[in-house]
Protein backbone atom coordinates (compact mmCIF):
# COMPACT_ATOMS: atom_id res chain seq x y z
CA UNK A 1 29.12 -1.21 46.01
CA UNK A 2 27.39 -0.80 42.67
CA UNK A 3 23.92 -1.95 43.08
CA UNK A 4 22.73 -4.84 40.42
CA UNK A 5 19.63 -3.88 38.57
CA UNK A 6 17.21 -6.97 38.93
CA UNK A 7 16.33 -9.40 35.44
CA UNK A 8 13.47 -8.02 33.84
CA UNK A 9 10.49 -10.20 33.97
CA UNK A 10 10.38 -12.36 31.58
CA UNK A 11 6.20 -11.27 30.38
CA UNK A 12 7.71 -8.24 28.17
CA UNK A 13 10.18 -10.54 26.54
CA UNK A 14 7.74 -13.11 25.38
CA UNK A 15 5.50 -10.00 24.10
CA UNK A 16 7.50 -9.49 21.47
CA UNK A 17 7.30 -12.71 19.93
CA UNK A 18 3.67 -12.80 20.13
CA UNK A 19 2.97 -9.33 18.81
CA UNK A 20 5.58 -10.67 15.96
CA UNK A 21 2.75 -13.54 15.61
CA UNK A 22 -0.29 -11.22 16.23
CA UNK A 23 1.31 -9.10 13.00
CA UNK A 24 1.38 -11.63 10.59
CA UNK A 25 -2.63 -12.64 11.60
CA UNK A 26 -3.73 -8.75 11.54
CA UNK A 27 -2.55 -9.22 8.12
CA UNK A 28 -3.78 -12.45 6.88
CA UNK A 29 -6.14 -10.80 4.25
CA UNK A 30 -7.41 -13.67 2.73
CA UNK A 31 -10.39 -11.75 0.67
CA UNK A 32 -8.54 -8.82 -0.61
CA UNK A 33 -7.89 -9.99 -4.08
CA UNK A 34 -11.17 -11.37 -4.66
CA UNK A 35 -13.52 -9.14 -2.85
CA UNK A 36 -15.11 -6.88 -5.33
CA UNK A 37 -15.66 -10.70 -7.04
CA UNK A 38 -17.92 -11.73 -3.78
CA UNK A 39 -19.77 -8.21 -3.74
CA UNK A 40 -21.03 -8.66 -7.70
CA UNK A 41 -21.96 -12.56 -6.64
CA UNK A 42 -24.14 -10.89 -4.00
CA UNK A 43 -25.61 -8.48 -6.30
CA UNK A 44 -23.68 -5.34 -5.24
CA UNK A 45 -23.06 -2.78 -7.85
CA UNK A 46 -19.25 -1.29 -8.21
CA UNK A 47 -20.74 1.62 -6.54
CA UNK A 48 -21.94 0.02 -3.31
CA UNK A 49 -18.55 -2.18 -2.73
CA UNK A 50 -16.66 1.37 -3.13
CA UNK A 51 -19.32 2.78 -0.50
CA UNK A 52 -18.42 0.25 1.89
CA UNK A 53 -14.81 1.06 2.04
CA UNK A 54 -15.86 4.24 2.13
CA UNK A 55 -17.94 3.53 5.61
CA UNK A 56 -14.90 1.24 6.87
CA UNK A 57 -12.57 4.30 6.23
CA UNK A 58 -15.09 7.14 8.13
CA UNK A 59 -15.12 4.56 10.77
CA UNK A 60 -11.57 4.47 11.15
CA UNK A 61 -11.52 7.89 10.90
CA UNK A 62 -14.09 8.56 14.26
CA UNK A 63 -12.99 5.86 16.42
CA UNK A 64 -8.90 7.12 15.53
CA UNK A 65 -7.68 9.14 18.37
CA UNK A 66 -10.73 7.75 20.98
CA UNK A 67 -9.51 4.18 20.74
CA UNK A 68 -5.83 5.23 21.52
CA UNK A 69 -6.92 7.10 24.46
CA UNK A 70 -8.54 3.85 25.85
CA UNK A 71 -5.34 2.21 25.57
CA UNK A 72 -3.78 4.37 27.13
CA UNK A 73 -6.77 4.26 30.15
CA UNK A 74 -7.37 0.58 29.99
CA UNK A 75 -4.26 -0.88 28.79
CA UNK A 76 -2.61 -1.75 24.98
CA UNK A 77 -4.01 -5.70 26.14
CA UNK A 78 -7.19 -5.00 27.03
CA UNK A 79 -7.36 -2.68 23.32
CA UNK A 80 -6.12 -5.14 21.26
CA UNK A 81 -8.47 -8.20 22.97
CA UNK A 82 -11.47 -5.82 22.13
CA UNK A 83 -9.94 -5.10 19.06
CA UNK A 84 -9.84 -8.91 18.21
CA UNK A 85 -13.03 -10.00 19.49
CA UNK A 86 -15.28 -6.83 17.59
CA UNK A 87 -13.43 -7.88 14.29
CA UNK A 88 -14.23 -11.18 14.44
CA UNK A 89 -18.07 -9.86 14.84
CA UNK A 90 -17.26 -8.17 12.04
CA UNK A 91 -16.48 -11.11 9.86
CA UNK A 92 -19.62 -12.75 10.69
CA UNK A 93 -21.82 -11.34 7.86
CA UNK A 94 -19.30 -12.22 5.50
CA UNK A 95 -19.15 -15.39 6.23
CA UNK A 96 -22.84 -16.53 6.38
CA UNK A 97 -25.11 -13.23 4.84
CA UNK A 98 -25.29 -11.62 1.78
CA UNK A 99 -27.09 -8.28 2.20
CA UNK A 100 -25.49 -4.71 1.25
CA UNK A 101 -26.84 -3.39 4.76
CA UNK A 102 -25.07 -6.38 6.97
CA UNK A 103 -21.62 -5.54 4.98
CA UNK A 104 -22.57 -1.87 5.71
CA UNK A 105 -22.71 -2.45 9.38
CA UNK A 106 -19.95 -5.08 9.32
CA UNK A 107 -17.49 -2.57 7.60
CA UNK A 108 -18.58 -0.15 10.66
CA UNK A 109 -17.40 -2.27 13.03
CA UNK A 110 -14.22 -3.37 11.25
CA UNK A 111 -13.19 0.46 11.57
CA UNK A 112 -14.11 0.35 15.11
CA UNK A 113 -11.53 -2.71 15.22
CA UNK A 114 -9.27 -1.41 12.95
CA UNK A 115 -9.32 1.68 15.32
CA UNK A 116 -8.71 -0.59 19.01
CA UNK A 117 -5.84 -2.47 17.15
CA UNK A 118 -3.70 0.72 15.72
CA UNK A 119 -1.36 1.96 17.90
CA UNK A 120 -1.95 -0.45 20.84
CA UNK A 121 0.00 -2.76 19.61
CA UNK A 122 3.45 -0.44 18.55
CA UNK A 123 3.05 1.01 21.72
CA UNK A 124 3.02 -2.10 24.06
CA UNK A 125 6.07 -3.26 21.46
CA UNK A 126 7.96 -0.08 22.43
CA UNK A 127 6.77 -0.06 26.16
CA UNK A 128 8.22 -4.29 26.17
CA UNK A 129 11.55 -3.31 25.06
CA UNK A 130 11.74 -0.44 27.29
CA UNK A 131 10.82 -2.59 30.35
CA UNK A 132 13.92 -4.52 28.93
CA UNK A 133 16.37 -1.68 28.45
CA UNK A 134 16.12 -2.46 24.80
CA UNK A 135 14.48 0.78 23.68
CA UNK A 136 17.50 1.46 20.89
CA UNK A 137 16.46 -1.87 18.89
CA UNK A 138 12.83 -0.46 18.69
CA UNK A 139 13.56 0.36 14.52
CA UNK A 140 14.88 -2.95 14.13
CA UNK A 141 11.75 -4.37 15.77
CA UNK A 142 9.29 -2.35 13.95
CA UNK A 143 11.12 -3.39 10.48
CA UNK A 144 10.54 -6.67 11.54
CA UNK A 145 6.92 -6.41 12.10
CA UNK A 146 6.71 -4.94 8.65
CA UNK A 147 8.50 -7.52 7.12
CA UNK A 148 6.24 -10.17 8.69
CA UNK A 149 3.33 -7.87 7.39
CA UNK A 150 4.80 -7.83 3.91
CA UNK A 151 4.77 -11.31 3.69
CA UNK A 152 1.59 -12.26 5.59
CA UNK A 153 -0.54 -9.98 3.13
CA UNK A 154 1.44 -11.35 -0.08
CA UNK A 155 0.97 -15.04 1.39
CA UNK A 156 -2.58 -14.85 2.29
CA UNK A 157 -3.47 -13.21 -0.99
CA UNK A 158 -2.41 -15.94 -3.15
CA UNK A 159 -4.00 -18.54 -1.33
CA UNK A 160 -7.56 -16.53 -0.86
CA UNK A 161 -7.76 -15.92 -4.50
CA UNK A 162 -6.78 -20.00 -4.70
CA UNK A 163 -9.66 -21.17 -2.22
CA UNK A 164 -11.81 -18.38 -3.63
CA UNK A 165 -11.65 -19.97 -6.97
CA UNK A 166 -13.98 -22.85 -5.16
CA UNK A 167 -16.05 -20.36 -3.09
CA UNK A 168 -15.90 -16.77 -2.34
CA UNK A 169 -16.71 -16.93 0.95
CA UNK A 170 -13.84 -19.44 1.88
CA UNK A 171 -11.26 -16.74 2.24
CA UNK A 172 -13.48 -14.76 4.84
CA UNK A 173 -13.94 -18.45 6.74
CA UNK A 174 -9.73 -18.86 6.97
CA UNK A 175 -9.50 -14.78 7.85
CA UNK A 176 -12.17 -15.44 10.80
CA UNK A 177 -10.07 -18.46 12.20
CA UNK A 178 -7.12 -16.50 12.12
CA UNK A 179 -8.62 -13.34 14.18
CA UNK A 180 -10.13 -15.87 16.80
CA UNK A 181 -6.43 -17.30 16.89
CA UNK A 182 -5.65 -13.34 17.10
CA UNK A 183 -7.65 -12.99 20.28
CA UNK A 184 -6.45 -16.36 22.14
CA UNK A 185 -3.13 -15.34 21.90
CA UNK A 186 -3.33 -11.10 22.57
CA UNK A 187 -4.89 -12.92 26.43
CA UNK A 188 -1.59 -14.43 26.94
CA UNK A 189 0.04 -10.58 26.72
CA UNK A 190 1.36 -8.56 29.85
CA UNK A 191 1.05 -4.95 30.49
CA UNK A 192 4.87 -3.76 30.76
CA UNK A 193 5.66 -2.43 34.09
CA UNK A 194 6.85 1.10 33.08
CA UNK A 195 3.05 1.83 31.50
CA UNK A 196 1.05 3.75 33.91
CA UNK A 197 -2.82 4.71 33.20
CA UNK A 198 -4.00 8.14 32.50
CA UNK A 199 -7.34 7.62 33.79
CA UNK A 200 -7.18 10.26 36.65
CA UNK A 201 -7.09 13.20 33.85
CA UNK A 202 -10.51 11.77 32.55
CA UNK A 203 -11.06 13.25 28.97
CA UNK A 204 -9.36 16.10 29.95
CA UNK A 205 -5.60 14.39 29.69
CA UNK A 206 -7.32 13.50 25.87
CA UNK A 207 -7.43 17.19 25.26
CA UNK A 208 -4.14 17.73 26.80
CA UNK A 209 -2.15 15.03 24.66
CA UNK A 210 -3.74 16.44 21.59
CA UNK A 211 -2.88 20.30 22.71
CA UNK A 212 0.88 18.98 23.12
CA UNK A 213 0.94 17.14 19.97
CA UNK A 214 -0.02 19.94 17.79
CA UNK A 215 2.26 22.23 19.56
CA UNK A 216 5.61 20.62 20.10
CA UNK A 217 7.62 20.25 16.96
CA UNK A 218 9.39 17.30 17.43
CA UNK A 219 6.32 14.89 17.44
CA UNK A 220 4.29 17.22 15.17
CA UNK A 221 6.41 17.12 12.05
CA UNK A 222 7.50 13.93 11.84
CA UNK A 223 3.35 12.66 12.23
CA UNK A 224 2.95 15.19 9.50
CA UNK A 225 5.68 13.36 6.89
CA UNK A 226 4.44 10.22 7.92
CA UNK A 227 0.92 11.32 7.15
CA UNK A 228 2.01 12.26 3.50
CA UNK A 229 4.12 9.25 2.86
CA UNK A 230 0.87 7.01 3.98
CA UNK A 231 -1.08 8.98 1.93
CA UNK A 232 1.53 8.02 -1.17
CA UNK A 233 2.17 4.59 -0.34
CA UNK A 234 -1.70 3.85 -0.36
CA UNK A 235 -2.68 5.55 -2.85
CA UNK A 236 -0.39 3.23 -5.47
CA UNK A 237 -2.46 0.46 -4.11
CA UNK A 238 -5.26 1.58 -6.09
CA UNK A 239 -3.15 3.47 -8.78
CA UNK A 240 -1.39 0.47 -9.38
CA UNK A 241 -4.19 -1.56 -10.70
CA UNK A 242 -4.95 1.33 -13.52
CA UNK A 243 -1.60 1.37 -13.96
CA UNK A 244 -0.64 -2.41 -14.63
CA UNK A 245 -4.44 -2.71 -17.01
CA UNK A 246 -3.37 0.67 -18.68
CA UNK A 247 0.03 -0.41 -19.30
CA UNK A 248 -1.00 -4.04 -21.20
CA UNK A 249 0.33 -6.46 -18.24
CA UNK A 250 -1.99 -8.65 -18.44
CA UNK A 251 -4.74 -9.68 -15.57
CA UNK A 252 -3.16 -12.90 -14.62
CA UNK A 253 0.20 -11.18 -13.60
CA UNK A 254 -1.57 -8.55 -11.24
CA UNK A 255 -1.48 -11.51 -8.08
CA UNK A 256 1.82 -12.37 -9.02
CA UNK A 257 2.57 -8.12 -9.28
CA UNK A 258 1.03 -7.72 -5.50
CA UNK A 259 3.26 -11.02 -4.20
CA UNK A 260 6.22 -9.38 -5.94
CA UNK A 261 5.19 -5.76 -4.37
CA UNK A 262 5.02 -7.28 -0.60
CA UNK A 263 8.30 -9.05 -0.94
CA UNK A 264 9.72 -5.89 -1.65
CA UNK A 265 8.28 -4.10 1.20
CA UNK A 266 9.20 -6.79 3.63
CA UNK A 267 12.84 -6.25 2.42
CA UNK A 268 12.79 -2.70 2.70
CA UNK A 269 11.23 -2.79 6.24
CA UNK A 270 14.08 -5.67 7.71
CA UNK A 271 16.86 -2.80 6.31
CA UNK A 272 15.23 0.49 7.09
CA UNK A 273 17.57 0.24 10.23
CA UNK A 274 21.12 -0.54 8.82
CA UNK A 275 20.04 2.25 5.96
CA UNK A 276 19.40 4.95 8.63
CA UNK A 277 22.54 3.55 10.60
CA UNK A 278 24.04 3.75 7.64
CA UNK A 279 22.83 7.27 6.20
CA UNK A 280 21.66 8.67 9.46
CA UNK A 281 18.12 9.68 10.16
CA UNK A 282 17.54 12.45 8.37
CA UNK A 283 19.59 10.59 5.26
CA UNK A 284 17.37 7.59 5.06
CA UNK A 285 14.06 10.12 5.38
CA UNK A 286 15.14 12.06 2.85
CA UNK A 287 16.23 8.44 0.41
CA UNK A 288 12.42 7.25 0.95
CA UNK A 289 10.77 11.00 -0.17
CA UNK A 290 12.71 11.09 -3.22
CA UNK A 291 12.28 7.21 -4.24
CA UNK A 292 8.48 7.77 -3.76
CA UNK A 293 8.23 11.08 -5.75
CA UNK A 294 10.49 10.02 -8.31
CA UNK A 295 8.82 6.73 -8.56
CA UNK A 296 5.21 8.71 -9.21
CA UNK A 297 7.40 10.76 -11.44
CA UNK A 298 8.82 7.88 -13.88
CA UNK A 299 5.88 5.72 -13.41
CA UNK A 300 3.88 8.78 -15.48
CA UNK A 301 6.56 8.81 -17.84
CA UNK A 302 7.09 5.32 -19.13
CA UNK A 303 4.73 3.56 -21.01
CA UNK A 304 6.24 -0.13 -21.27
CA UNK A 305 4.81 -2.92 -18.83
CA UNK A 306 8.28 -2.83 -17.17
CA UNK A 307 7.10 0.50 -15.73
CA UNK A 308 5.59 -1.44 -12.99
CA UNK A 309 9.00 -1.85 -11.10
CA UNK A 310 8.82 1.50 -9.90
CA UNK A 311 5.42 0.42 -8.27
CA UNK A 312 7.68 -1.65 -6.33
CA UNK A 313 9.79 1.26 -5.57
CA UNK A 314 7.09 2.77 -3.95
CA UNK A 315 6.53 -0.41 -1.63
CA UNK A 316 9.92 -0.13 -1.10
CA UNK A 317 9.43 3.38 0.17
CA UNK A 318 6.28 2.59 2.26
CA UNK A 319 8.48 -0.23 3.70
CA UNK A 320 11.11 2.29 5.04
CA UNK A 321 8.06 4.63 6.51
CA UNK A 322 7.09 2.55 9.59
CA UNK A 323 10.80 1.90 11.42
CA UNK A 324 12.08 5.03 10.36
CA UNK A 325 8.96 7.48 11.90
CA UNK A 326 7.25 5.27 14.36
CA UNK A 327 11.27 5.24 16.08
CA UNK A 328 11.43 9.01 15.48
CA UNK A 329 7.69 9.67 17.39
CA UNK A 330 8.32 6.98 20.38
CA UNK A 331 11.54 8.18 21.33
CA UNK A 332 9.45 11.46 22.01
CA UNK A 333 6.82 10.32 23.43
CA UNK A 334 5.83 9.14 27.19
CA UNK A 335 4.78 5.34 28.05
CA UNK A 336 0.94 7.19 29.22
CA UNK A 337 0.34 8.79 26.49
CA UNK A 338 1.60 6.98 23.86
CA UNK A 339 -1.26 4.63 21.79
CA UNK A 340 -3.14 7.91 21.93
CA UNK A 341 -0.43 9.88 19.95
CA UNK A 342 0.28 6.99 17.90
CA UNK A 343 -3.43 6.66 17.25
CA UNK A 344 -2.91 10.64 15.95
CA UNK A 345 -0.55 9.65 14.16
CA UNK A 346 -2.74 7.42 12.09
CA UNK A 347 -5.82 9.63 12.45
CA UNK A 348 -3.31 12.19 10.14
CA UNK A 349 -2.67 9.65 7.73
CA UNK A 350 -6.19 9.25 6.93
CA UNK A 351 -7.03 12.92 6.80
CA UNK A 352 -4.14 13.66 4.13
CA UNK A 353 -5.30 10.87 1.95
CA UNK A 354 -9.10 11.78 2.42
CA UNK A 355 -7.98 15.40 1.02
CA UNK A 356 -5.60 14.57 -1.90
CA UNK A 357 -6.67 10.64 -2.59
CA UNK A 358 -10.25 12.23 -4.39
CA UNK A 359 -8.10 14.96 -6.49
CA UNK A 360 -5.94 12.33 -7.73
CA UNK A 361 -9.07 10.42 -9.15
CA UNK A 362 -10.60 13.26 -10.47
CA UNK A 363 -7.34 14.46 -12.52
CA UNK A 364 -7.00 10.58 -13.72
CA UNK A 365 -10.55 10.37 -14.82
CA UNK A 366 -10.53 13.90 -15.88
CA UNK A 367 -7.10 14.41 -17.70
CA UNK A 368 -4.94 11.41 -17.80
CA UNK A 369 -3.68 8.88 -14.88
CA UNK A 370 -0.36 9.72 -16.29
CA UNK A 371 -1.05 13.67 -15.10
CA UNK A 372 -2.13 12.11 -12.15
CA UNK A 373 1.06 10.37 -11.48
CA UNK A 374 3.20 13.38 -11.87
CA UNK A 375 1.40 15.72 -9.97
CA UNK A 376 1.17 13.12 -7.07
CA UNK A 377 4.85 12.93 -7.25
CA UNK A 378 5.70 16.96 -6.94
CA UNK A 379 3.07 17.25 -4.52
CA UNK A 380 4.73 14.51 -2.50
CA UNK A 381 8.32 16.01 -2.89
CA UNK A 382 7.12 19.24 -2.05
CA UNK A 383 5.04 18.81 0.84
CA UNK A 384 7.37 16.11 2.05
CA UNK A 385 10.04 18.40 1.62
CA UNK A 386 8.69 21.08 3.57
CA UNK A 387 8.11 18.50 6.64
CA UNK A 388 11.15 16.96 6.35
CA UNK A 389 13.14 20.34 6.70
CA UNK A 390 11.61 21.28 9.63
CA UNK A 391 12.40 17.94 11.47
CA UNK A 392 15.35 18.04 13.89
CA UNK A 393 17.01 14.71 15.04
């Protein structure tokens, strides 16, 4: 008699529609577009507002891999609660000081948050449709979180710099609500029942997740594209705004630009599954190298204001990057160790860009951001290239 595998609980299932919600408020970045505005009103120099994001990158940067091995110890829940509640902390001097140091240690704990949040929350998405023998849909989950992403971001722009326009701190007052909203709802999560803690290795099982990342091909090469497509899909974030001023569009179309660039993206990240179904794997890899590289590529070569759709290509590229590699690295990857590899994952990301993101500036400020451009693009179709070879699926 065939034995009848009992309903999953239903506390994975309702996960997925509140890490679908918990996206789109991780995202609800109110003060980007108007940010630099509300450093200069505080007296901060160009300088010190790049400094900051320099100290909330290095941040991210220490706290990377540590913070995914304490979701892996503690639980993806307990990370992304912490996560929540130390951003919100964050916020604070934003919304009632005004003092280069405050931002300074706010940005520092932002990274910290930043740090708790990434990786957690794919892998209790992953881990909630495994408990529901759902793994295979993970791609078209993960395009879906993009797509809510996309929009969040694009959404949340346009009405910061709207509020902003009758005080700059407003936009940091609407982000705060929606991170305490964050934090509410990441209590209501469950811990899947296939996720078992790694505690007993101590820092030890650390060491030995990062020895058997580095050495097993399957996880390491795909982290290593996905590291170089991050690097090129954020680096046209800034590039883009030299871009759009160099090429005459003029300032009042750059928020309608960044809406236009997220819609995009969320497109691209809701078909990133039927295009790999469609083109296989490897196909739909190799489709988003070549449309970022040849983007960089064209975008150095035309000098018209319509130039700027191939910044959208690029979105559309960065779209693609999340389903396609985050499915490629969790199919390899076990339930205990994976926020920690995912949290590598990111951690590689931010080392790429920290070594090519400064030699892009310098060639742009030294030579020409059109020399820039180009070079970005080979660099990104070689390296890419090289990765992408090596990657069996």
């Amino acid at each position: 008699m065939k034995q009848t595998r009992p309903a999953p609980s239903p506390s994975p299932r309702s996960n997925l529609w509140k890490l679908s919600v918990l996206r789109g408020l991780e995202f609800a970045w109110f003060p980007i577009p108007t940010v630099v505005l509300f450093y200069q009103h505080h007296g901060l120099s160009l300088e010190q507002a790049i400094l900051l994001k320099t100290i909330l990158s290095i941040s991210i940067f220490v706290f990377e891999i540590p913070s995914g091995y304490f979701a892996d110890v503690f639980g993806r829940k307990v990370s992304l609660i912490w996560g929540g509640m130390i951003w919100v902390v964050s916020l604070l001097p934003y919304c009632f000081l005004g003092d280069f140091v405050w931002f300074a240690i706010a940005e520092a704990l932002s990274g910290l948050a930043a740090s708790l949040i990434s990786g957690a929350d794919v892998a209790l998405a992953f881990d909630s449709l495994s408990a529901l023998d759902r793994e295979g849909e993970y791609g078209r989950f993960e395009g879906r979180l993009g797509a809510i992403a996309g929009l969040s971001e694009a959404v949340c722009g346009l009405v910061g710099a709207a509020v902003a326009a009758a005080n700059l701190r407003y936009p940091f007052y609407l982000q705060t609500l929606c991170i305490l909203t964050y934090v509410a709802l990441a209590f209501t999560l469950s811990e899947p029942p296939r996720h078992r803690s790694a505690a007993v290795g101590g820092w030890g099982e650390l060491r030995d997740t990062l020895k058997w990342t580095a050495t097993r091909k399957t996880v390491r090469w795909p982290i290593a594209l996905g590291a170089i497509v991050s690097a090129g899909t954020f680096a046209i974030v800034w590039l883009s705004q030299a871009y759009m001023g160099d090429r005459g569009l003029p300032v009042g179309g750059f928020g309608v630009a960044w809406a236009a660039f997220h819609g995009v993206l969320s497109g691209s990240a809701l078909l990133a599954t039927p295009i790999s179904h469609l083109l296989g794997v490897k196909g739909a890899l190799w489709l988003m190298l070549a449309v970022l590289a040849g983007s960089y590529g064209l975008l150095a070569a035309i000098h018209h204001p319509w130039g700027v759709i191939f910044v959208a290509t690029i979105y559309f590229a960065r779209g693609l990057r999340s389903p396609l590699i985050l499915t490629l690295l969790n199919r390899q990857v076990a339930s205990f160790r994976r926020a920690t590899v995912l949290s590598i994952n990111s951690f590689a990301f931010r080392l790429c860009f920290a070594a090519i993101g400064p030699a892009i500036g310098w060639i742009s400020d030294a030579y020409s951001l059109d020399l820039a451009l180009a070079m970005s693009g080979i660099f990104f179709w070689v390296a890419g290239g090289i990765c992408l070879m090596k990657i069996r699926v």
